[in-house]
C-alpha atoms as a PDB file:
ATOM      1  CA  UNK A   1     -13.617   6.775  11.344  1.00  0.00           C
ATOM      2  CA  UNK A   2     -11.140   9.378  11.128  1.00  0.00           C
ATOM      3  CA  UNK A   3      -8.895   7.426  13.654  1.00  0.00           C
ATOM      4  CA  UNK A   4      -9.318   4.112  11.217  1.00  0.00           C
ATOM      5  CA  UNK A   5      -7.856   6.347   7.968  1.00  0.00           C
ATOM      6  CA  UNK A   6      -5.066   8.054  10.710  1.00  0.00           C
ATOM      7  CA  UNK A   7      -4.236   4.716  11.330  1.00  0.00           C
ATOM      8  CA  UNK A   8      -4.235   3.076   8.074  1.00  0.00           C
ATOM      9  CA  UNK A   9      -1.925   6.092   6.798  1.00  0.00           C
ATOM     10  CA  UNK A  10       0.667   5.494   9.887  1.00  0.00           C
ATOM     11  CA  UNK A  11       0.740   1.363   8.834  1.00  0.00           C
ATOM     12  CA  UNK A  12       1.437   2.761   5.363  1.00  0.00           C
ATOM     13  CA  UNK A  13       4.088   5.088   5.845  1.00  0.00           C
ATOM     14  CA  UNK A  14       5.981   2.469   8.277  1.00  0.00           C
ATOM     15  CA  UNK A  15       5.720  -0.266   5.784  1.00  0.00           C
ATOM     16  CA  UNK A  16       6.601   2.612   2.707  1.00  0.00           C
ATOM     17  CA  UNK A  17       9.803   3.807   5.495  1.00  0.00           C
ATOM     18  CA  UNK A  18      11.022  -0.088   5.800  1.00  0.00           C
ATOM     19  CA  UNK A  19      10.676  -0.483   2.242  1.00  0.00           C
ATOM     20  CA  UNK A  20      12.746   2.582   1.283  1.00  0.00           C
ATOM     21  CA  UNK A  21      15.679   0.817   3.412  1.00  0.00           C
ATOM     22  CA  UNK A  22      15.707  -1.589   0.446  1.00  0.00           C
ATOM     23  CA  UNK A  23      15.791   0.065  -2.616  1.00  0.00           C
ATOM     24  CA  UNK A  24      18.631   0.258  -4.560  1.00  0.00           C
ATOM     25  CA  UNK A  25      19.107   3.822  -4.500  1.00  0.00           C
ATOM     26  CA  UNK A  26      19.378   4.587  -0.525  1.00  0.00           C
ATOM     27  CA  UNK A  27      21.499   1.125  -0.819  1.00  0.00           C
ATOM     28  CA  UNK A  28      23.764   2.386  -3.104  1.00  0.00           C
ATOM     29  CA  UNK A  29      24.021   6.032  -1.361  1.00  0.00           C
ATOM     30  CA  UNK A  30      25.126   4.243   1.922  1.00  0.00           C
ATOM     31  CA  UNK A  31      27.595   2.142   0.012  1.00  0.00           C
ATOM     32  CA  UNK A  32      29.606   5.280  -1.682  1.00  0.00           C
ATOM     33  CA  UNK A  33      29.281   6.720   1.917  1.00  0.00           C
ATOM     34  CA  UNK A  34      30.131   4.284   4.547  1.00  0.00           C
ATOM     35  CA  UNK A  35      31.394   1.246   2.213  1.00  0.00           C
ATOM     36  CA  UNK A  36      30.080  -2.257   1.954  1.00  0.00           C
ATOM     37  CA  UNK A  37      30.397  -3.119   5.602  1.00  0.00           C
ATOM     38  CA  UNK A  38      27.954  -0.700   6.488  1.00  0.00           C
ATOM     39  CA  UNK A  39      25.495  -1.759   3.717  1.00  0.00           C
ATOM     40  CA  UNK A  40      25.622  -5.407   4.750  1.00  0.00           C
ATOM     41  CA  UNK A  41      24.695  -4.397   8.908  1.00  0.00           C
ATOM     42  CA  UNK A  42      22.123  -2.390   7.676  1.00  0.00           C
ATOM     43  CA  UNK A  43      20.059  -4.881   5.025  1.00  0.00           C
ATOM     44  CA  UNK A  44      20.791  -7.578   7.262  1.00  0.00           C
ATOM     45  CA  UNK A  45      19.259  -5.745  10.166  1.00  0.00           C
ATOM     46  CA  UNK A  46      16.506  -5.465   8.266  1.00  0.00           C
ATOM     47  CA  UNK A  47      15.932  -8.905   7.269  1.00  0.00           C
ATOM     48  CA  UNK A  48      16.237 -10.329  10.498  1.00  0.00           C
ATOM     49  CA  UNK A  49      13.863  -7.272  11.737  1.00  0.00           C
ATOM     50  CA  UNK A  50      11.634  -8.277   8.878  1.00  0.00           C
ATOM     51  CA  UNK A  51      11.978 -12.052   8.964  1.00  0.00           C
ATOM     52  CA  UNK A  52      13.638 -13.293  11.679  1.00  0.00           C
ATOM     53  CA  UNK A  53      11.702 -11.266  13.747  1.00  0.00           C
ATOM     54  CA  UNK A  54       8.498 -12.237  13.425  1.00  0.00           C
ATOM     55  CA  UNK A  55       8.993 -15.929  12.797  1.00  0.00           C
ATOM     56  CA  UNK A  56      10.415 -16.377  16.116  1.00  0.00           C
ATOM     57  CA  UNK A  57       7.568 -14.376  18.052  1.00  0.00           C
ATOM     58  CA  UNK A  58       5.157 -16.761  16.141  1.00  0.00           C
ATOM     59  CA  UNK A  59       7.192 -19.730  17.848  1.00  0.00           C
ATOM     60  CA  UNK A  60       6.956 -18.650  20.972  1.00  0.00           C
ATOM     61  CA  UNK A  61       3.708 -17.769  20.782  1.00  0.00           C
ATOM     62  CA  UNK A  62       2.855 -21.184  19.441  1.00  0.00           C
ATOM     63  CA  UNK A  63       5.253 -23.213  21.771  1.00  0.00           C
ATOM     64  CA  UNK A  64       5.818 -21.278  24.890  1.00  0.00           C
ATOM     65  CA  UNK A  65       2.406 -18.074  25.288  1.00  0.00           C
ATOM     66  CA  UNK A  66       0.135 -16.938  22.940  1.00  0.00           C
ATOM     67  CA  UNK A  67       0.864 -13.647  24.540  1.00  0.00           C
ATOM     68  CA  UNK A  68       4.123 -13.854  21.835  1.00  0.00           C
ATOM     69  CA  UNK A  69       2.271 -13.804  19.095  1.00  0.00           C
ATOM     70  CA  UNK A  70       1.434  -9.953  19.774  1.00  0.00           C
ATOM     71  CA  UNK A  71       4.750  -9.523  18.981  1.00  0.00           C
ATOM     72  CA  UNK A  72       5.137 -10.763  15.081  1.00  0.00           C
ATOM     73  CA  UNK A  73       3.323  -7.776  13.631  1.00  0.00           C
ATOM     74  CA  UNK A  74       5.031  -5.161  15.982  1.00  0.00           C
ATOM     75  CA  UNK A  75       8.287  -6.077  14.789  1.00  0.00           C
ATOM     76  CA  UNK A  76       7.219  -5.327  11.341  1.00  0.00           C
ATOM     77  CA  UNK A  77       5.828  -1.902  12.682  1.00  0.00           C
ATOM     78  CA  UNK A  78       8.731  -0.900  15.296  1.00  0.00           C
ATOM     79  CA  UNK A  79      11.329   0.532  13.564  1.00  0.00           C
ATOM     80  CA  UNK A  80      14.576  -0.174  15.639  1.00  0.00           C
ATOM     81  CA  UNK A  81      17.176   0.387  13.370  1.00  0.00           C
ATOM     82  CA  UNK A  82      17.914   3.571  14.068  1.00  0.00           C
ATOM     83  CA  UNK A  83      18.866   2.122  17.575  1.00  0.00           C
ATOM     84  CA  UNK A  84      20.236  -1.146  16.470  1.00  0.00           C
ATOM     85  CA  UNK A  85      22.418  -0.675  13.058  1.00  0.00           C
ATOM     86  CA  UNK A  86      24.610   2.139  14.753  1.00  0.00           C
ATOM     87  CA  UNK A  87      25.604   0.061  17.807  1.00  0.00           C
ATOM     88  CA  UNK A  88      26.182  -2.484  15.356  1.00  0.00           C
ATOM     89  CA  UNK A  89      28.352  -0.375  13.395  1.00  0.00           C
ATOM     90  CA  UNK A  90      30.073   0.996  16.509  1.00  0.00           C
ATOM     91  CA  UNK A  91      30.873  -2.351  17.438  1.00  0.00           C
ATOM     92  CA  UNK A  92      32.117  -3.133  13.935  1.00  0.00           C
ATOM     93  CA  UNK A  93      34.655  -0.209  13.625  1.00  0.00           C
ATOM     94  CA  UNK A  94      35.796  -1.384  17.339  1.00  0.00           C
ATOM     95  CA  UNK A  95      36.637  -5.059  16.248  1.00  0.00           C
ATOM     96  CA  UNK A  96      38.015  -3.990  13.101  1.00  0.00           C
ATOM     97  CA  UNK A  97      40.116  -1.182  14.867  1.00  0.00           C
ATOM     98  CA  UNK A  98      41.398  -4.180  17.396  1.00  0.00           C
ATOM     99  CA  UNK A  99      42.138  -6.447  14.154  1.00  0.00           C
ATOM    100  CA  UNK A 100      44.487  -3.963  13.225  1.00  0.00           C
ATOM    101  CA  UNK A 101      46.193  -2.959  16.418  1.00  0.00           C
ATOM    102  CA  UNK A 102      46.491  -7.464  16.090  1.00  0.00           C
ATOM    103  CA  UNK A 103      48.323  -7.658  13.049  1.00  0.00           C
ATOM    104  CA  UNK A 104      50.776  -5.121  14.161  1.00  0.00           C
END
């Protein structure tokens, strides 16, 4: 039973860690820091993480394998932002740095 609680506790903590992505404090720290840009990668990395996600492992699961459908509650427990939000950033900077170098 001890592995059921260990468990329940890691569920928890994921779910309390994606949670904490959207609260208007750590929102409102990574505005004054990085500026509104960065703010709208990150929450809508998260949505589509959250969301987006999920829905379209429960597609493909319903259309194409039920294999898929595995994958709708690991997206909600895989954390890839860390991965994801700064290649999305770096990405951002780049075609913002190339907008300028346009307009010169």
């Amino acid at each position: 039973m001890k592995w059921l609680k260990n468990s329940y506790n890691w569920i928890a903590n994921r779910i309390k860690h994606k949670l904490g992505h959207l609260s208007w404090d750590f929102i409102k720290g990574k505005l004054k820091k990085h500026g509104l840009a960065f703010v709208v990668i990150l929450v809508g990395w998260e949505i589509l993480e959250d969301v987006v996600f999920p829905l379209i492992f429960t597609w493909l699961g319903l259309n194409v394998h039920p294999a898929f459908l595995a994958g709708a509650p690991v997206s909600w427990i895989v954390c890839l932002h860390p991965i994801a939000v700064p290649i999305i950033w770096a990405v951002w900077i780049k075609i913002k740095d190339s907008d300028k170098n346009l307009s010169k």
